[in-house]
C-alpha atoms as a PDB file:
ATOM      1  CA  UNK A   1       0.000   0.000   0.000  1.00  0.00           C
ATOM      2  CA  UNK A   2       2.513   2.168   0.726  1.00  0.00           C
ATOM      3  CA  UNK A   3       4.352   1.689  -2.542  1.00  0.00           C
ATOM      4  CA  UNK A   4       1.226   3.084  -4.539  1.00  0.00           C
ATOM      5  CA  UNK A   5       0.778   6.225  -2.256  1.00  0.00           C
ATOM      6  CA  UNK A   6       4.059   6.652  -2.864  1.00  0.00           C
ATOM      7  CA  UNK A   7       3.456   6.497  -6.419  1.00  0.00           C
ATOM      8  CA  UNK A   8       0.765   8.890  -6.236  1.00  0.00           C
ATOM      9  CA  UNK A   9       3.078  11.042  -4.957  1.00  0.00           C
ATOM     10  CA  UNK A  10       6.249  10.737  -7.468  1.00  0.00           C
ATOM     11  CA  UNK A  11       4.374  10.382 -10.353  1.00  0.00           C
ATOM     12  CA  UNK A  12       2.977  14.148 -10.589  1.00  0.00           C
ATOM     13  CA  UNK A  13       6.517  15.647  -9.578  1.00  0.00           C
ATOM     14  CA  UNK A  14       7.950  13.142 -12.278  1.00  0.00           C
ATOM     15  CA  UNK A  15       5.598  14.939 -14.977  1.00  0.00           C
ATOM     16  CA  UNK A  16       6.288  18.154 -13.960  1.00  0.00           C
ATOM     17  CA  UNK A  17      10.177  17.757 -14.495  1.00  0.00           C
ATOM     18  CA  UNK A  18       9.722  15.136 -17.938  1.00  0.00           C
ATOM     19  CA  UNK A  19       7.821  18.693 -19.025  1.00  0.00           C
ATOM     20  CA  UNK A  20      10.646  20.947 -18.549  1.00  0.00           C
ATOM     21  CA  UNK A  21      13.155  18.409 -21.186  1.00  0.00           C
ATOM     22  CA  UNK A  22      11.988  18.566 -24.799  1.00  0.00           C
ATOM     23  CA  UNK A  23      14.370  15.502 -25.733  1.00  0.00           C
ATOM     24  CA  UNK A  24      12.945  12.118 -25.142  1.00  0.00           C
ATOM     25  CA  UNK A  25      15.987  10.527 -24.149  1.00  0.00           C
ATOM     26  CA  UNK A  26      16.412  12.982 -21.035  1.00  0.00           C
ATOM     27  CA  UNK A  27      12.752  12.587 -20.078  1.00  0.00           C
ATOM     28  CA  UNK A  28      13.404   8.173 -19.836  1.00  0.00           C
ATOM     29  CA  UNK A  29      17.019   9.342 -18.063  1.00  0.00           C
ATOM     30  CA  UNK A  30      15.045  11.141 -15.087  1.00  0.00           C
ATOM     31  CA  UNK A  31      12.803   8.318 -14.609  1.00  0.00           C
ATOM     32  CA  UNK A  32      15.283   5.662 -15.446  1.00  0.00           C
ATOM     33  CA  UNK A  33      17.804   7.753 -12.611  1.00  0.00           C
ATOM     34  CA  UNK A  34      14.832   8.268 -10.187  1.00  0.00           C
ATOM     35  CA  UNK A  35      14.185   4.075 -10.322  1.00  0.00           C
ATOM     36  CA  UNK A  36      17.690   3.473 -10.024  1.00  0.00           C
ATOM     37  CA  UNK A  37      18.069   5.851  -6.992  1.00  0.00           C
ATOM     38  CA  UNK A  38      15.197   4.111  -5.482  1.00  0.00           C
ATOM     39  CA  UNK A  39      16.567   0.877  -6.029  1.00  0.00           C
ATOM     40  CA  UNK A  40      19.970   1.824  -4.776  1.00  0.00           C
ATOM     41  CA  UNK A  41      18.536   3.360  -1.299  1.00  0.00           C
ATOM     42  CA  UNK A  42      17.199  -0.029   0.115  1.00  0.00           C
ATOM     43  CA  UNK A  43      21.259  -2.024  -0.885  1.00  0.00           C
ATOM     44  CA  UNK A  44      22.660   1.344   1.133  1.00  0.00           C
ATOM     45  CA  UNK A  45      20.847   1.063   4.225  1.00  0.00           C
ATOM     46  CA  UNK A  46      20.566  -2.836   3.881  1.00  0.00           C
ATOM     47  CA  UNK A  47      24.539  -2.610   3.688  1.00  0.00           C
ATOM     48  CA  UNK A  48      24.499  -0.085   6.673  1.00  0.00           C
ATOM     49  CA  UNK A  49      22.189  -1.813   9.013  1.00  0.00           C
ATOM     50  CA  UNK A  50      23.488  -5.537   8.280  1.00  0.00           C
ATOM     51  CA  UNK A  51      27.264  -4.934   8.326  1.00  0.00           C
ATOM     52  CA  UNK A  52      28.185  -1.577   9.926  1.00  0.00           C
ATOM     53  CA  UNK A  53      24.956  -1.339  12.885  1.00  0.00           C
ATOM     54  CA  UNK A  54      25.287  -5.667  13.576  1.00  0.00           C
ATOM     55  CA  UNK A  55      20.904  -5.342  13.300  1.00  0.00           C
ATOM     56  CA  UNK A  56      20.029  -8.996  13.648  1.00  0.00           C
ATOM     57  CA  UNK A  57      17.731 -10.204  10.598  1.00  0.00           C
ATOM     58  CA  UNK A  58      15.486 -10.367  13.150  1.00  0.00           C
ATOM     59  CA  UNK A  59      14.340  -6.935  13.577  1.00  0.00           C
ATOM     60  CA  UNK A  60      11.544  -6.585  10.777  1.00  0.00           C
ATOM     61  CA  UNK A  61      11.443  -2.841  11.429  1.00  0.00           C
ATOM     62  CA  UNK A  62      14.781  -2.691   9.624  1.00  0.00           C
ATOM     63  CA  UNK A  63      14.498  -5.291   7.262  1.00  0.00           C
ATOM     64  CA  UNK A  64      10.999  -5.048   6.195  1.00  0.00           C
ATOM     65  CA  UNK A  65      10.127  -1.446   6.495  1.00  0.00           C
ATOM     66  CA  UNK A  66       9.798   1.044   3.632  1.00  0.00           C
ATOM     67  CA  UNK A  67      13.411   1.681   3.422  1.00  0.00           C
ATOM     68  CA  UNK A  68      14.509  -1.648   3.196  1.00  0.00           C
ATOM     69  CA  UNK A  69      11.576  -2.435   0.345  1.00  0.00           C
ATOM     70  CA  UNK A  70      11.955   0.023  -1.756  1.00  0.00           C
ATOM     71  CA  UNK A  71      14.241  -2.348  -4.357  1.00  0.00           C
ATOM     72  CA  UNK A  72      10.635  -3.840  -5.644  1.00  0.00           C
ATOM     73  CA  UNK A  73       8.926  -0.784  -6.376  1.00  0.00           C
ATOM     74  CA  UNK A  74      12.037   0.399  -8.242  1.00  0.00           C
ATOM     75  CA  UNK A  75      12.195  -2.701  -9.911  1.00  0.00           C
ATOM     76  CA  UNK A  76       9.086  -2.565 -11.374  1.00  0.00           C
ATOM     77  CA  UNK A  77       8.626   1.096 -12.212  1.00  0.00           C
ATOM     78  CA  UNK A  78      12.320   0.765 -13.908  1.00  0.00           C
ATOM     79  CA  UNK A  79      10.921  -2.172 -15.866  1.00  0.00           C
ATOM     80  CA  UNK A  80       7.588  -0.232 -17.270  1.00  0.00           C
ATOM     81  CA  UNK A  81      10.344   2.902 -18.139  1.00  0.00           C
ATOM     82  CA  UNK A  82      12.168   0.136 -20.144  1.00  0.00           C
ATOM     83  CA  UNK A  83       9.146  -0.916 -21.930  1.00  0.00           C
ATOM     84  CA  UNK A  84       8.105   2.387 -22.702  1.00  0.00           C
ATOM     85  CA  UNK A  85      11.584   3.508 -23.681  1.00  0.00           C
ATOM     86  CA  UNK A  86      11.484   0.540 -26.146  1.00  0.00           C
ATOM     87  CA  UNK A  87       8.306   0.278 -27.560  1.00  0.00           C
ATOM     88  CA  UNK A  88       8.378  -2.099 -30.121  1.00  0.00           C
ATOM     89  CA  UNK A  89      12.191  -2.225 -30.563  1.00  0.00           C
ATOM     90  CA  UNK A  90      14.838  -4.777 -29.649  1.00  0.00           C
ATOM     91  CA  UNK A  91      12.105  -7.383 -29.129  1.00  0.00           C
ATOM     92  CA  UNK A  92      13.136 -10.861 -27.961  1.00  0.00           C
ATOM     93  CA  UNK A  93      13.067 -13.778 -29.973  1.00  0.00           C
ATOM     94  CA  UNK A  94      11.757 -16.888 -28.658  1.00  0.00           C
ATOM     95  CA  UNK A  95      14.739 -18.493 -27.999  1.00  0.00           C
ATOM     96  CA  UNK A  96      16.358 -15.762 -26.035  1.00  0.00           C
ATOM     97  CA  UNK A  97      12.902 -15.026 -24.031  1.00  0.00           C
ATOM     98  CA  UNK A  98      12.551 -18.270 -23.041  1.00  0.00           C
ATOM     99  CA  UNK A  99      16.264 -18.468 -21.574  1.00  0.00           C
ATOM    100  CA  UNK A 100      15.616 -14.860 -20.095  1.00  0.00           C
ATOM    101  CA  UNK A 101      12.366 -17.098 -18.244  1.00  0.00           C
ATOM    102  CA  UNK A 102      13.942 -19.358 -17.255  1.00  0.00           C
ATOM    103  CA  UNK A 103      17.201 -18.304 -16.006  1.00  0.00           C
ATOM    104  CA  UNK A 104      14.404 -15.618 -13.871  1.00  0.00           C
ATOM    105  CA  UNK A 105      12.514 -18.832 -12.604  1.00  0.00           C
ATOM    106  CA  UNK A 106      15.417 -20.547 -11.754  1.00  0.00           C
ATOM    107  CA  UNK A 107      17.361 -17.583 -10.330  1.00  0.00           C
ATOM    108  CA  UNK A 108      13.784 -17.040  -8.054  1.00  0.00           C
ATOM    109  CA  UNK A 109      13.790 -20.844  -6.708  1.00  0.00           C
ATOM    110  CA  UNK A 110      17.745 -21.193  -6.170  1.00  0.00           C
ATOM    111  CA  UNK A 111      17.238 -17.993  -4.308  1.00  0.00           C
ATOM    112  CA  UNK A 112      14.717 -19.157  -1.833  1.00  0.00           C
ATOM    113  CA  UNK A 113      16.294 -22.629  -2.078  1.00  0.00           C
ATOM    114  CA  UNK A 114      19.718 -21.166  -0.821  1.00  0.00           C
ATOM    115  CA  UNK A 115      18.548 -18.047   1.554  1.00  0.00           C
ATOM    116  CA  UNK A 116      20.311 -19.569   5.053  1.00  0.00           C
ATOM    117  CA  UNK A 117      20.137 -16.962   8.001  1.00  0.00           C
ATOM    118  CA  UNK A 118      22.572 -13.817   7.943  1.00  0.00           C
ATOM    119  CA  UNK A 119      23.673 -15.431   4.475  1.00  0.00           C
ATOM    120  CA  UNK A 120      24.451 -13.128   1.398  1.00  0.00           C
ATOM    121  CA  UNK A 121      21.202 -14.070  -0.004  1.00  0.00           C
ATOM    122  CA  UNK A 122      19.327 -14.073   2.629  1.00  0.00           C
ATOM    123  CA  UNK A 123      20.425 -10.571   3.859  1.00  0.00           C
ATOM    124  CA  UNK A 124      19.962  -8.940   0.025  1.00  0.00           C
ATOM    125  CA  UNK A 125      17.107 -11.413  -0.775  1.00  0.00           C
ATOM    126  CA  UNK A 126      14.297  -8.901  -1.386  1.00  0.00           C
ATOM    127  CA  UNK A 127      16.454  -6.762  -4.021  1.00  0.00           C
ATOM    128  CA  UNK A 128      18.084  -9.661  -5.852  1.00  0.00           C
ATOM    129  CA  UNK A 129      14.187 -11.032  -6.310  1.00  0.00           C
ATOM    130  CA  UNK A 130      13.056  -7.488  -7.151  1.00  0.00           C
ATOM    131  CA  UNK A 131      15.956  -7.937 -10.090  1.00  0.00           C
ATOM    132  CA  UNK A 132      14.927 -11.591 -11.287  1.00  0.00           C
ATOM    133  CA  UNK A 133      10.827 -10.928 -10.856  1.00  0.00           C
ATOM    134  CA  UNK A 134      11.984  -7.550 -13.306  1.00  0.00           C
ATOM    135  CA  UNK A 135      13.523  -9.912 -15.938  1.00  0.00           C
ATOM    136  CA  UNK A 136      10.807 -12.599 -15.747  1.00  0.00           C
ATOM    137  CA  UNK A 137       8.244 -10.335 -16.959  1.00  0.00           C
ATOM    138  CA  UNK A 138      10.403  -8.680 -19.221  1.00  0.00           C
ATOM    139  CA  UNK A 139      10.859 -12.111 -20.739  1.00  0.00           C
ATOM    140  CA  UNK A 140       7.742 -12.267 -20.561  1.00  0.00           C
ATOM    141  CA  UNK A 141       6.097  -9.045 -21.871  1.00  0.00           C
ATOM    142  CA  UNK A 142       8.641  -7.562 -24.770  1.00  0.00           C
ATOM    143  CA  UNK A 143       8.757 -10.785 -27.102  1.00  0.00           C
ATOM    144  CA  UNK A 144       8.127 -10.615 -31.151  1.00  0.00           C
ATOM    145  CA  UNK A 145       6.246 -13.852 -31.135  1.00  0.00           C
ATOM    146  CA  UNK A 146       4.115 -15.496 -28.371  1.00  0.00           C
ATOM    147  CA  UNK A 147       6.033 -18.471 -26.720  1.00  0.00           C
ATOM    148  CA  UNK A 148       4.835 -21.451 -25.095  1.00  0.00           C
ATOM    149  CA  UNK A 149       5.343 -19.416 -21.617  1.00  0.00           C
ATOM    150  CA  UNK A 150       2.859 -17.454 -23.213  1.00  0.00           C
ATOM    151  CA  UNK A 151       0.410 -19.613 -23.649  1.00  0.00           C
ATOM    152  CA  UNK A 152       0.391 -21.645 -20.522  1.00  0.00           C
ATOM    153  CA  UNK A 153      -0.159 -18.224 -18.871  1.00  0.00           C
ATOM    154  CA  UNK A 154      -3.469 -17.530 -20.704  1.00  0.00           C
ATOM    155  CA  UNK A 155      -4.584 -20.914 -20.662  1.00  0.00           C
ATOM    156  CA  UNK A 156      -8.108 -20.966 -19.649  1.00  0.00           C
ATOM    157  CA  UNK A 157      -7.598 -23.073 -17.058  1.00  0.00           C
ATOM    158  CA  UNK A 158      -5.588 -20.870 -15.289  1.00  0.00           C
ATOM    159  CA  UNK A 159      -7.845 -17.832 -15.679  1.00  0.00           C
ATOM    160  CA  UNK A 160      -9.184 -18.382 -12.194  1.00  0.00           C
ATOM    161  CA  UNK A 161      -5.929 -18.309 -10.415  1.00  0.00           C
ATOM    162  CA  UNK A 162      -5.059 -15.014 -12.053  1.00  0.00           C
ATOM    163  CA  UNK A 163      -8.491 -13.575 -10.839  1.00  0.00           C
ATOM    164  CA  UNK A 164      -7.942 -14.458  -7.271  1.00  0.00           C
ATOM    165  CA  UNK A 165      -4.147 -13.791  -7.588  1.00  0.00           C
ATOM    166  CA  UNK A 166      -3.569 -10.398  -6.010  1.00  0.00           C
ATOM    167  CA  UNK A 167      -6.229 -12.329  -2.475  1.00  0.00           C
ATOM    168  CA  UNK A 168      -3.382 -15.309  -2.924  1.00  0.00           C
ATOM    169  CA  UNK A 169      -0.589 -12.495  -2.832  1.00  0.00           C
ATOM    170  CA  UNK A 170      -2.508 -11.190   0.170  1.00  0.00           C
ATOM    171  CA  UNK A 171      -3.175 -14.266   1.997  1.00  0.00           C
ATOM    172  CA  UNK A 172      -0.250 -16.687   1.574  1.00  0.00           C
ATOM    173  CA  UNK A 173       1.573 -15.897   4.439  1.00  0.00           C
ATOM    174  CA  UNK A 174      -0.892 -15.740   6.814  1.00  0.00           C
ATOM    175  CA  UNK A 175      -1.612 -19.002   5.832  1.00  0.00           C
ATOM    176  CA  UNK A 176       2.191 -20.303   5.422  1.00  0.00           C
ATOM    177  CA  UNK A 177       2.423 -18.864   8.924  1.00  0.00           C
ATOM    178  CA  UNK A 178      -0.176 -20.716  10.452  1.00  0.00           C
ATOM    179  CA  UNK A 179       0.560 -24.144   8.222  1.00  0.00           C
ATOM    180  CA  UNK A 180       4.409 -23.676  10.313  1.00  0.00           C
ATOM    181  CA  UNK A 181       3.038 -23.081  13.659  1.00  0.00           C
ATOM    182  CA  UNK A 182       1.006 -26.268  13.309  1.00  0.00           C
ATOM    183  CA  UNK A 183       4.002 -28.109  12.278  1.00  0.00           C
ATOM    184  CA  UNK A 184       2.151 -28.897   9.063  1.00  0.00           C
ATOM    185  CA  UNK A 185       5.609 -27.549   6.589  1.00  0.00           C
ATOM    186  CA  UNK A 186       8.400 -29.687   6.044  1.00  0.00           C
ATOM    187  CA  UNK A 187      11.367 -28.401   6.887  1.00  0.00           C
ATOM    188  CA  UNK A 188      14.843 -27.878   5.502  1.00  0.00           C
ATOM    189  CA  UNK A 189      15.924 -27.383   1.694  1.00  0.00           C
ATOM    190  CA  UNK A 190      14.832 -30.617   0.856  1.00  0.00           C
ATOM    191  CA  UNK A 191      11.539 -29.784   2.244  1.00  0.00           C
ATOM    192  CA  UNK A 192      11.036 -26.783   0.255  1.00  0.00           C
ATOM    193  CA  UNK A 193       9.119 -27.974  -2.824  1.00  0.00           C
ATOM    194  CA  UNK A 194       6.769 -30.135  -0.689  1.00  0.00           C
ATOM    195  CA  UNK A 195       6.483 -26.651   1.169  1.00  0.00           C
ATOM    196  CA  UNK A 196       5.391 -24.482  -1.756  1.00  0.00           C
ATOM    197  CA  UNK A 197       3.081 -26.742  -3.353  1.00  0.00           C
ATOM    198  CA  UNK A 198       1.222 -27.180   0.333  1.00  0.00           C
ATOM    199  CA  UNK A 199       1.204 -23.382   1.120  1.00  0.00           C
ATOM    200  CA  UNK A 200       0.320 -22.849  -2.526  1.00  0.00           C
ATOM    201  CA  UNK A 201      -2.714 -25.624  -2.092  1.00  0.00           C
ATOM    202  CA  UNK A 202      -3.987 -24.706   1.154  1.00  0.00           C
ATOM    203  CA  UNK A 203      -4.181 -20.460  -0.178  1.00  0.00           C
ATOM    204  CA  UNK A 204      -6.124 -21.235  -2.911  1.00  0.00           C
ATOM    205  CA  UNK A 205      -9.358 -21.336  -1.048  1.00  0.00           C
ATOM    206  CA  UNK A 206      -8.638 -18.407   1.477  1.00  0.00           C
ATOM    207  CA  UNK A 207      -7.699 -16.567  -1.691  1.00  0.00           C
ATOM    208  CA  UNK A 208     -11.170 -17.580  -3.470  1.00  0.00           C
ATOM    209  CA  UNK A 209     -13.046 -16.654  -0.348  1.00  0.00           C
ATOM    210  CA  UNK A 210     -11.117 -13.116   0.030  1.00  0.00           C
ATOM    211  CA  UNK A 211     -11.916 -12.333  -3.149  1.00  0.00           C
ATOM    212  CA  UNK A 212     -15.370 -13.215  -3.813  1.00  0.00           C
ATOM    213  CA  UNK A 213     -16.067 -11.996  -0.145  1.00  0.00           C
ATOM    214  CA  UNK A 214     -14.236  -9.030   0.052  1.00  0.00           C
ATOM    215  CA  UNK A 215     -12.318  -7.819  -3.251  1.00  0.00           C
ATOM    216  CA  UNK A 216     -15.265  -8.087  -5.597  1.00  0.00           C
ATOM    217  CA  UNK A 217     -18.054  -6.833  -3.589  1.00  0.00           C
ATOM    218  CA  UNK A 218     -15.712  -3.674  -3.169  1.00  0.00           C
ATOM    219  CA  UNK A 219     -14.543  -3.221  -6.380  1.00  0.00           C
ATOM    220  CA  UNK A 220     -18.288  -2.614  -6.965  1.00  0.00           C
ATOM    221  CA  UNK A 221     -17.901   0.511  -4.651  1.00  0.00           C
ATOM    222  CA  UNK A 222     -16.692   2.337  -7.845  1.00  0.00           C
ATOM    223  CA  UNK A 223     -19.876   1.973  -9.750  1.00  0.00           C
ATOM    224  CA  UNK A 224     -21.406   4.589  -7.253  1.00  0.00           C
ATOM    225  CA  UNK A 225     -19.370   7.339  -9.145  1.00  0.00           C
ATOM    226  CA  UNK A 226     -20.224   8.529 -13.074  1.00  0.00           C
ATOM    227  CA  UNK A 227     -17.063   9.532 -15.180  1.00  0.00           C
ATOM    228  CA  UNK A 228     -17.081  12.747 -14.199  1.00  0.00           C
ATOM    229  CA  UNK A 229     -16.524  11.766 -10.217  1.00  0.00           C
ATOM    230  CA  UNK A 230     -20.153  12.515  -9.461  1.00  0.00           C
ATOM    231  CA  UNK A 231     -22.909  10.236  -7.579  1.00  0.00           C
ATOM    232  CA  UNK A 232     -24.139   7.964 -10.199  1.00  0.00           C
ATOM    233  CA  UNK A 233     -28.069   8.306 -10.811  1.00  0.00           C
ATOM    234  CA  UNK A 234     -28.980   4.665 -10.775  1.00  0.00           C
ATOM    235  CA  UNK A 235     -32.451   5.654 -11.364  1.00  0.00           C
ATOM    236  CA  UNK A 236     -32.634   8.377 -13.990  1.00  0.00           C
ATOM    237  CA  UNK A 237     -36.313   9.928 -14.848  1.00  0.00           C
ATOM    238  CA  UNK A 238     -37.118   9.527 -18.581  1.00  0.00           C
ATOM    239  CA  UNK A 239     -36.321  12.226 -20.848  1.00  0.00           C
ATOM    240  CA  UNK A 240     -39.478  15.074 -21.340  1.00  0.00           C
ATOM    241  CA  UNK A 241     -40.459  14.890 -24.612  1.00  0.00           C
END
C-alpha cells in the first residue's frame, strides 16, 4: 500500500520535471535515474544496518520497512520505463525469451532454495528477487512472437488463479504462517518444494473466499461514481419529450 501512495506522490513531480526536457531521451534518463536511486537506497541502508549497525535479521522494522523495500517498487517502475523507452524495438526472440524465463525462474527458486540466516542471499534477498521478478516479466512481456510461456499463462484453465491472484498475494503468508506453527511444513531445503506446493494448495481457497467476499463486492464501490466523479443516478427519470 505504501508503494502506490508513494506512487501517487512521485508520479505528478515526475511529470512536472519530464515537461521541462523537450528531448525524449532525457525525459526516460530522469525516470530511469529516479528508479535506479530508489533501487539503490534499500542495498545502502541494507549494507548499513546488516554490516556496519550488527541489526540482527530479526528486527523486521529494519528489514521489512519502507526503506529496506523500496528495491521492488524500483524494480518494477524501472521495468515499465524500459518498456516504454522501447516500444516495439529490440524485441526478444523466442529463444532468447525463453532463456531470459527461465534463467528468472530458476534464479527465483535457487534464491529461496539457498537463503540460510545472515547469508548473502538471505540478507539482500528482497532486491536480488526485485531484479529476477523484473527480468521474468520482461521475458515475458517484450517478445516478437508469443512463446509457449505465453500460452500456458493464458490458458483458460488458469484464468481463475489469475483472478484471485492479487487475495493469494494477500493471503499466503498468513496461511504459510499458520501451516508452520502447526508443524504442518516440512522443513529444511529438501523440504522446500513439498512446502510451496502445500502453502500454494492450502491459499487457494482463502484466496477464493477473500476475493469473492471481500475484493469483488468492493470493487463494486466504484460503480457509485459517473465519469465525471459525481454520484451515479442509478435511477434516472425519462427524458421530457
Amino acid at each position: 500500500m505504501l508503494f502506490y501512495l508513494v506512487l501517487v506522490g512521485l508520479g505528478p513531480l515526475a511529470v512536472r520535471a519530464c515537461r521541462r526536457l523537450r528531448r525524449r531521451s532525457a525525459r526516460i534518463a530522469v525516470c530511469a535515474g529516479g528508479c535506479l536511486a530508489l533501487y539503490a537506497a534499500p542495498l545502502v541502508w541494507i549494507t548499513v544496518a546488516h554490516y556496519a549497525l550488527g541489526i540482527p535479521h530479526t528486527d523486521w522494522v529494519a528489514y521489512f520497512g519502507p526503506q529496506a523495500r523500496f528495491g521492488g517498487f524500483a524494480a518494477g517502475m524501472g521495468l515499465a520505463v524500459l518498456l516504454a523507452a522501447l516500444g516495439d524495438r529490440a524485441r526478444l526472440a523466442p529463444p532468447t525469451a525463453l532463456l531470459l524465463t527461465g534463467l528468472a525462474l530458476a534464479g527465483l527458486f535457487c534464491l529461496s532454495l539457498q537463503s540460510d540466516a545472515e547469508g548473502f542471499t538471505f540478507t539482500y534477498y528482497h532486491p536480488i528477487a526485485a531484479a529476477l521478478w523484473a527480468l521474468l516479466l520482461f521475458g515475458t512481456l517484450h517478445i516478437r512472437r508469443r512463446t509457449f510461456w505465453n500460452r500456458f499463462l493464458t490458458a483458460r484453465w488458469l484464468t481463475p488463479v489469475g483472478l484471485i491472484s492479487y487475495s493469494l498475494f494477500i493471503w499466503h503468508e498468513p496461511v504459510m504462517l499458520l501451516l508452520h506453527n502447526a508443524g504442518l511444513l516440512p522443513t529444511g531445503p529438501s523440504g522446500f518444494p513439498w512446502a510451496l506446493l502445500i502453502v500454494f494448495l492450502a491459499a487457494l481457497p482463502a484466496a477464493a473466499a477473500s476475493y469473492w467476499l471481500i475484493e469483488y463486492p468492493a470493487s463494486l464501490l466504484g460503480r457509485l461514481k459517473d465519469g465525471h466523479g459525481r454520484p451515479r443516478d442509478f435511477y434516472p427519470e425519462p427524458a421530457l419529450r
